[in-house]
Protein backbone atom coordinates (compact mmCIF):
# COMPACT_ATOMS: atom_id res chain seq x y z
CA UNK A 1 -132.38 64.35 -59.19
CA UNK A 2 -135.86 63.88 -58.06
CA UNK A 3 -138.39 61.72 -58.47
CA UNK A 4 -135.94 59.29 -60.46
CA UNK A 5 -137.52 56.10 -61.01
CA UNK A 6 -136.42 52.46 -61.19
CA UNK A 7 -137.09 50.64 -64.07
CA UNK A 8 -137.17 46.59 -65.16
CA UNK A 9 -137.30 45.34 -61.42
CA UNK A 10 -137.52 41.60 -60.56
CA UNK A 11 -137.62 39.40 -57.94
CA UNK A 12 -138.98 39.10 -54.19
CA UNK A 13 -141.39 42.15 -52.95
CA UNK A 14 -142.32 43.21 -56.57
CA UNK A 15 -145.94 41.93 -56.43
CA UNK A 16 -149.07 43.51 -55.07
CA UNK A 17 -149.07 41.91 -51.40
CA UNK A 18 -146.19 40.58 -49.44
CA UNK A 19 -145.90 38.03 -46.84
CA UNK A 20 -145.05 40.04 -43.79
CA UNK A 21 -147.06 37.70 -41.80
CA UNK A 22 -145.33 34.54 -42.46
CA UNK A 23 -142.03 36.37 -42.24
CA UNK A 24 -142.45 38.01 -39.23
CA UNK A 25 -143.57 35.10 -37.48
CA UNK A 26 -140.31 32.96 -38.78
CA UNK A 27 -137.99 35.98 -37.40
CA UNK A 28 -139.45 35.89 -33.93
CA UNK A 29 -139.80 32.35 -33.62
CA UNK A 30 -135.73 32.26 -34.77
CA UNK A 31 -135.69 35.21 -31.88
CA UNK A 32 -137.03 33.15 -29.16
CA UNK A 33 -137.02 29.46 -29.86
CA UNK A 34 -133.58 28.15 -29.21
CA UNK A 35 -132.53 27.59 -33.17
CA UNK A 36 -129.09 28.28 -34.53
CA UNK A 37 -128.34 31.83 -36.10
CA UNK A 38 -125.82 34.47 -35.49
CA UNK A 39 -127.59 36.98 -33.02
CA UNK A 40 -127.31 37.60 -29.87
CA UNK A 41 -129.28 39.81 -27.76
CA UNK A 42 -127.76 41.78 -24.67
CA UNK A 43 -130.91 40.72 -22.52
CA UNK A 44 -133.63 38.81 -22.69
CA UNK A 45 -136.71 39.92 -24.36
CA UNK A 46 -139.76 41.07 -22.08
CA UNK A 47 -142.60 38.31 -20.72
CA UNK A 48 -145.24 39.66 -22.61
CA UNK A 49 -143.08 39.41 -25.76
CA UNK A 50 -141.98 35.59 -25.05
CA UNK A 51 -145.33 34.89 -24.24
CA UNK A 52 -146.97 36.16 -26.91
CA UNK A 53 -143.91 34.63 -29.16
CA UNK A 54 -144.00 37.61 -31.53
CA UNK A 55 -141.79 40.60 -31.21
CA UNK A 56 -144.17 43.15 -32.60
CA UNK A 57 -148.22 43.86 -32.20
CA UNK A 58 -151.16 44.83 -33.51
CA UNK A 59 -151.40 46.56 -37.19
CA UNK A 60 -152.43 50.01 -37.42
CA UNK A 61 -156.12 51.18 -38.06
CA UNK A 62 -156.95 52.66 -41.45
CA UNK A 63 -157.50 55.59 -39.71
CA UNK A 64 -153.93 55.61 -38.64
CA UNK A 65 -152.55 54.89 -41.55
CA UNK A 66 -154.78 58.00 -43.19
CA UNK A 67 -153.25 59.89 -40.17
CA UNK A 68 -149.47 59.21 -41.23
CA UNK A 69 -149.91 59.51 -44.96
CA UNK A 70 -151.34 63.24 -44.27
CA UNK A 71 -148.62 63.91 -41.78
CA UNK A 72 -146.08 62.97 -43.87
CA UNK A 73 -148.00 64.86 -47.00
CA UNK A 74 -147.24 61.52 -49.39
CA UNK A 75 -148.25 57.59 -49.24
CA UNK A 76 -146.00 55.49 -48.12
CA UNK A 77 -144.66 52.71 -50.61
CA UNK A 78 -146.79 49.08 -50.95
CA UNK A 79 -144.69 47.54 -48.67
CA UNK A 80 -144.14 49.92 -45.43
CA UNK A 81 -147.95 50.01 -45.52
CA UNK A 82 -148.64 46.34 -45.87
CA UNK A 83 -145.95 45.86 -42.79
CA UNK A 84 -147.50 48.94 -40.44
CA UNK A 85 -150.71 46.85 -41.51
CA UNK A 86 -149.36 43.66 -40.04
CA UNK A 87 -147.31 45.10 -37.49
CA UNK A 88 -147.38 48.77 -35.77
CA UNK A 89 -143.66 49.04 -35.07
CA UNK A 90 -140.87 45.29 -34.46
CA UNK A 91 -138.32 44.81 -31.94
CA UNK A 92 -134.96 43.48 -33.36
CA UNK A 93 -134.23 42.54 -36.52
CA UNK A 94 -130.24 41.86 -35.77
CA UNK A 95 -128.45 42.85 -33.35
CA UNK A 96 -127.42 45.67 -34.94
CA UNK A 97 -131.22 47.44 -35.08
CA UNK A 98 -132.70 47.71 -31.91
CA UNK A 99 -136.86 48.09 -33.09
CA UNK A 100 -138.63 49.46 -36.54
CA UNK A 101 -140.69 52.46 -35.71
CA UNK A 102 -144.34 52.21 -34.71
CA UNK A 103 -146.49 54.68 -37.35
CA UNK A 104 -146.17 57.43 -34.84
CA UNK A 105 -142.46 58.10 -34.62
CA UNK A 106 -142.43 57.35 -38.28
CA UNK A 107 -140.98 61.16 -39.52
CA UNK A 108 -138.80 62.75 -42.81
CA UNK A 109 -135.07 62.48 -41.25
CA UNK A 110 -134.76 65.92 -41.18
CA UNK A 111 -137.43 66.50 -38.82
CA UNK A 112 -136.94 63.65 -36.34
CA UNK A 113 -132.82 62.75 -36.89
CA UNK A 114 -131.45 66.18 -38.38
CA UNK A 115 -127.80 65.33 -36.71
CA UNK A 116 -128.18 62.39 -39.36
CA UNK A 117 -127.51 64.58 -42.04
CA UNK A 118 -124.56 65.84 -40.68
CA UNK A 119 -123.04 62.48 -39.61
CA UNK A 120 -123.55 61.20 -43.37
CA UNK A 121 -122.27 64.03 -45.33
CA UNK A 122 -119.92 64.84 -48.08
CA UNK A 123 -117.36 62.44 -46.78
CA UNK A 124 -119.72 59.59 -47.78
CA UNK A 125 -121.36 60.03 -50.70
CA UNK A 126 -121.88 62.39 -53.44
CA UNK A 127 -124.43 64.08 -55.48
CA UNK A 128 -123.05 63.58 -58.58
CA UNK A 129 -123.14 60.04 -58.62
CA UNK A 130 -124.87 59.13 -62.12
CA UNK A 131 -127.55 56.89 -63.32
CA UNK A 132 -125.46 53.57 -64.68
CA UNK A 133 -123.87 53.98 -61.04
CA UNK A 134 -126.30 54.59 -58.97
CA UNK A 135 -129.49 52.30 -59.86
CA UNK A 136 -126.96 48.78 -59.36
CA UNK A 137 -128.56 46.72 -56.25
CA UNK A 138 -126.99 43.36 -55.36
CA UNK A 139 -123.14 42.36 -54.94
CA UNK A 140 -122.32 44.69 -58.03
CA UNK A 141 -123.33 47.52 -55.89
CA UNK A 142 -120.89 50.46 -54.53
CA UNK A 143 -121.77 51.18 -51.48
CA UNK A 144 -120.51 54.48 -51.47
CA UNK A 145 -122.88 55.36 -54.18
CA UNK A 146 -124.88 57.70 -52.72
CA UNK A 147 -127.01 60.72 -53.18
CA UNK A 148 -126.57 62.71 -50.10
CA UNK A 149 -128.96 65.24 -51.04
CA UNK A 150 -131.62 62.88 -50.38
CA UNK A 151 -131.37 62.35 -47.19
CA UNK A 152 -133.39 65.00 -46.05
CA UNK A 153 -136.72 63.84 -47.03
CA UNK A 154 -135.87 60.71 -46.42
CA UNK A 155 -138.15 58.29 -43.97
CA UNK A 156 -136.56 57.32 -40.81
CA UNK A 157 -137.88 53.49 -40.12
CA UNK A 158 -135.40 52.31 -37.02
CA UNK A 159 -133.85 53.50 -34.22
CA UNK A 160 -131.04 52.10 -32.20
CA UNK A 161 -129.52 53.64 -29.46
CA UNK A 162 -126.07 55.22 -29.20
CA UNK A 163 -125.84 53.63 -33.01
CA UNK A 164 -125.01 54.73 -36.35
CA UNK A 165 -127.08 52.31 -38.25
CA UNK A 166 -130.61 53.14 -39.35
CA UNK A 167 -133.03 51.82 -42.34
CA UNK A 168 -134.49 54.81 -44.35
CA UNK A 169 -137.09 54.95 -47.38
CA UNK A 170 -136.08 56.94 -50.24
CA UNK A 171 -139.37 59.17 -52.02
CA UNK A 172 -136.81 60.23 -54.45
CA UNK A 173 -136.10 56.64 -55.86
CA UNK A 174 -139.95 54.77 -56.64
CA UNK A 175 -140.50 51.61 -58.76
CA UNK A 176 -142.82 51.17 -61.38
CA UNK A 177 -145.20 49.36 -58.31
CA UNK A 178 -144.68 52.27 -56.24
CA UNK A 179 -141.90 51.25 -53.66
CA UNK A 180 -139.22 53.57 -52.12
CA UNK A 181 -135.58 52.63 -52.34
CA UNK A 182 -134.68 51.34 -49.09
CA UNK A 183 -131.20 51.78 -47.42
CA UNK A 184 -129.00 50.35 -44.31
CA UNK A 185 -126.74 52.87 -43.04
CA UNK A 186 -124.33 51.09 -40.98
CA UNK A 187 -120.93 52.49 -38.69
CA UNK A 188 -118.94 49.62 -40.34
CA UNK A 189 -119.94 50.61 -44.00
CA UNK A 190 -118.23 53.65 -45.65
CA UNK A 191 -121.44 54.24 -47.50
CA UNK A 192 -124.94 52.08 -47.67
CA UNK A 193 -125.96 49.50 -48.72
CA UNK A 194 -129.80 50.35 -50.81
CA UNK A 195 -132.57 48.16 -52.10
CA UNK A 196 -135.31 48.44 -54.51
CA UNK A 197 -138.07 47.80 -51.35
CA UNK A 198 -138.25 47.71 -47.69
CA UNK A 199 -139.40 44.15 -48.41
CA UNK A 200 -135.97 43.05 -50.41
CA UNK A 201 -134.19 45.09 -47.35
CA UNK A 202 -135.96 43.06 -44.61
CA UNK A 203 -135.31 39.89 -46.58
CA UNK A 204 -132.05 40.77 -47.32
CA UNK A 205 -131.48 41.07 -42.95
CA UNK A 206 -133.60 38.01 -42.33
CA UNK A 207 -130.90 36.41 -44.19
CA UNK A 208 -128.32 38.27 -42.41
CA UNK A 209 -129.99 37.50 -39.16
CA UNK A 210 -130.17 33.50 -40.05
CA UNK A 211 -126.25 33.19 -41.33
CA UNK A 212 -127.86 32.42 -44.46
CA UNK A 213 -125.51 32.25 -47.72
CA UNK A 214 -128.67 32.60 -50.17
């Protein structure tokens, strides 16, 4: 079941470029300006951070960029470049993911999470799930649709301590504009819920994050 792609895709994060700038900059303003949303943070967020009023830094260098694509032996998808671009690793996105990765802990899960395998095996998802299943995104989708067997290669993109949940890029699943299928593994989910791009994923959370209905 490799190298499956995913065809007729619409809506937000199917262009060339995305916005991380302008998102980025809403989510840690919403972080550290007093504005209503649902998170909460169990301590406050460093000086530098509030004074800087952005929870991540610079962008990576071409050169590090080069440096990760040849580590991991494939480019990465549009948008997980265009973000490590804007911004070389995040602190929180909710309060349920602790920071996204800078490009040098970036790794396949099976290098730098293998135990992740084992916590999300046969007892939550399958391999035989088929196409008219499987490629479903949005409120139609089963969660506990998944392909277990890709885990492996997957990406690792987050890391929260002592936590279960965990965004991963999938090489397996690619668009037509060369995105990975992105998916939130989360302890109070059976299964996961995936995404056609890291972009819809992180738009999908900002929304999360705000108590948005839309």
């Amino acid at each position: 079941m490799s190298g499956s792609r995913v065809s007729g895709v619409g809506g937000a994060g199917t262009g060339a470029e995305h916005p991380w700038g302008d998102l980025l900059q809403r989510w840690s303003d919403d972080w550290l300006v007093p504005v209503l949303h649902e998170q909460e943070r169990s301590e406050p967020f460093p000086a530098e951070v509030r004074a800087a009023r952005r929870l991540g830094g610079p962008g990576v260098t071409p050169g590090e960029l080069a440096g990760l694509e040849q580590r991991l032996g494939a480019a990465l998808p549009p948008s997980c470049r265009e973000f490590l671009q804007t911004s070389d690793g995040w602190l929180d996105t909710t309060s349920e993911i602790a920071r996204l990765l800078p490009a040098r802990e970036l790794g396949r899960v099976r290098d730098i999470d293998p135990e992740l395998i084992a916590g999300w095996g046969d007892d939550r998802g399958r391999d035989d799930v088929p196409d008219e299943e499987y490629f479903v995104y949005g409120d139609e989708q089963d969660c506990c649709a998944l392909r277990t067997e890709y885990l492996s290669d997957m990406l690792k993109i987050s890391h929260t301590p002592g936590s279960g949940d965990v965004y991963l890029l999938n090489p397996h699943v690619v668009t037509p504009e060369g995105e990975w299928e992105a998916w939130y593994l989360a302890h109070w989910l059976p299964g996961a819920v995936r995404y056609r791009s890291f972009w819809d994923l992180m738009n999908d959370e900002y929304r999360a994050f705000r108590g948005d209905d839309a």
